[in-house]
Protein backbone atom coordinates (compact mmCIF):
# COMPACT_ATOMS: atom_id res chain seq x y z
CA UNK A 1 0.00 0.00 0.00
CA UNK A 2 0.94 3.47 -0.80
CA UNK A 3 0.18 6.24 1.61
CA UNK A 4 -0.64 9.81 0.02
CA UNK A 5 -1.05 12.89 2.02
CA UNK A 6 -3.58 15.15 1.64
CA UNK A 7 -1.90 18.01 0.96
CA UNK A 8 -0.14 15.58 -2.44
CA UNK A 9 -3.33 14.75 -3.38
CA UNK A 10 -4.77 18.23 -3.45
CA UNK A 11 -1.51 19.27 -5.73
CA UNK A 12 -2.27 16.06 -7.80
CA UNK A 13 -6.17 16.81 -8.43
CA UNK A 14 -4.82 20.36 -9.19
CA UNK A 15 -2.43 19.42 -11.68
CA UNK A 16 -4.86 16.67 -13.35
CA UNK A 17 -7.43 19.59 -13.63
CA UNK A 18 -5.34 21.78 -14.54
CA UNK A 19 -3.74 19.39 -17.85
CA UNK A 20 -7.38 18.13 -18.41
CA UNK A 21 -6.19 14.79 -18.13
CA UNK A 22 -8.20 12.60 -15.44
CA UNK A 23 -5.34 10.42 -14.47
CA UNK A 24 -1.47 11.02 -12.94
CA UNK A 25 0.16 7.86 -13.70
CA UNK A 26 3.53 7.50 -11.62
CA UNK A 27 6.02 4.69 -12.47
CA UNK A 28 9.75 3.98 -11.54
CA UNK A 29 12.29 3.58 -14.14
CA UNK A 30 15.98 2.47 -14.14
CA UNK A 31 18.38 5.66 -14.53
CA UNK A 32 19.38 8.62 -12.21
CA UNK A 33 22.61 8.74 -9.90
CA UNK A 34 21.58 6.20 -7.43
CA UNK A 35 20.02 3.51 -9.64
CA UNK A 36 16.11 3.89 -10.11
CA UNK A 37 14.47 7.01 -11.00
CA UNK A 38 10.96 8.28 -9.97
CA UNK A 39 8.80 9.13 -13.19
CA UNK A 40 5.46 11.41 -13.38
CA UNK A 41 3.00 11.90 -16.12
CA UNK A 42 -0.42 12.13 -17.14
CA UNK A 43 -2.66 9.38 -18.75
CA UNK A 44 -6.21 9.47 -20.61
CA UNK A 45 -7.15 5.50 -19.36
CA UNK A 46 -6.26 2.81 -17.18
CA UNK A 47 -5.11 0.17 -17.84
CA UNK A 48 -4.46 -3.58 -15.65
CA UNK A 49 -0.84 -2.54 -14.90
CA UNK A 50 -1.61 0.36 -12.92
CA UNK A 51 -3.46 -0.05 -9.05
CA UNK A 52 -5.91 3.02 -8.54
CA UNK A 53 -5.42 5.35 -6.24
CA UNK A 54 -8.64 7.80 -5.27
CA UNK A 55 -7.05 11.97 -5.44
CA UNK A 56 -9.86 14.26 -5.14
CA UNK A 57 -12.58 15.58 -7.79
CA UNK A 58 -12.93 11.94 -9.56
CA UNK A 59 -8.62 12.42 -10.23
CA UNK A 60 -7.04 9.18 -9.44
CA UNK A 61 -3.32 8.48 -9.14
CA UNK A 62 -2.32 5.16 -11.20
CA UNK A 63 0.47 3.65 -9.54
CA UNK A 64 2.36 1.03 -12.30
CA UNK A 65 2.25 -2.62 -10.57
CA UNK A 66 6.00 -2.85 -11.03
CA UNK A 67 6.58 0.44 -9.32
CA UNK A 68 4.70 -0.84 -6.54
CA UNK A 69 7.46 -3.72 -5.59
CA UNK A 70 10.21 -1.05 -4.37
CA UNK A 71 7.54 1.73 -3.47
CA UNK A 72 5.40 -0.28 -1.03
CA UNK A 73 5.18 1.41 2.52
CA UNK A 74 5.67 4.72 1.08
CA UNK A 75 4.25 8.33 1.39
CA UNK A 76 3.93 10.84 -1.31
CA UNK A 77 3.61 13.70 0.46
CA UNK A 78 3.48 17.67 -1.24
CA UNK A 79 6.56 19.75 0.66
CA UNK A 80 6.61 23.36 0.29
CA UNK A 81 9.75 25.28 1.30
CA UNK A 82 11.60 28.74 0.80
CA UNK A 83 13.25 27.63 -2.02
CA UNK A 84 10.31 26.01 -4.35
CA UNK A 85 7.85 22.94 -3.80
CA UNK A 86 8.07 19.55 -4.38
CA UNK A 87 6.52 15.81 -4.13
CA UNK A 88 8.82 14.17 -1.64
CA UNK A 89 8.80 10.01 -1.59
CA UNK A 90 9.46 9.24 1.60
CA UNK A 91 10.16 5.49 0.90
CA UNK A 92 11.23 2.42 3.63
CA UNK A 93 12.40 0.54 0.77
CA UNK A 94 15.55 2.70 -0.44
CA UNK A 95 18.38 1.46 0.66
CA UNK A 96 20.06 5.21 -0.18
CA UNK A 97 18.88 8.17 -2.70
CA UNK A 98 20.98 11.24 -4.23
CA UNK A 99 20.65 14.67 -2.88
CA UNK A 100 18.17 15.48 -5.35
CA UNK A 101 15.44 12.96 -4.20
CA UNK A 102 14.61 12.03 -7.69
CA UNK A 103 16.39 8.55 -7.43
CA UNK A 104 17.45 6.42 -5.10
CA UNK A 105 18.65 2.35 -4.80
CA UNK A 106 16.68 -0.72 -3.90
């Protein structure tokens, strides 16, 4: 299971609505400095290899089945600082990520 706060799923719904796109699909792809890389976009359907996850205003977030084996446990929570905002991953399963946050090792 995936936990997502409510302040990411507000900035989700917003970003969905504001794309016209009902669906933010989020996957995780091989690349970046530590190994595996954390990859947004936007989809028009669902399909079986995404799970559902309910946003806000009939958004969903579709979370790719792969992804799910090294993001179980985690929170997607919607961090805004000083110097910009961001989705932070806040996941059990990383064994160590760069200082960007975008990647990190399983």
């Amino acid at each position: 299971m995936i936990n997502i706060t409510e302040t990411a799923k507000t900035y989700l719904t917003n970003t969905a609505v504001k794309n016209n796109k009902p669906y933010v699909a989020f996957k995780v792809k091989g690349g970046g400095c530590a190994g595996f890389q954390y990859d947004w976009s936007f989809a028009d359907e669902v399909s079986d290899k995404y799970h559902e996850y309910e946003l806000n205003e009939n958004k969903k977030l579709l979370v790719d089945k792969t992804a799910e084996l090294y993001i179980l446990g985690s929170t997607i929570d919607y961090v805004e600082e000083l110097g910009g905002s961001f989705l932070s991953i806040k996941n059990p399963n990383s064994k160590s990520s760069c200082g960007c946050g975008e990647s990190f090792s399983a």
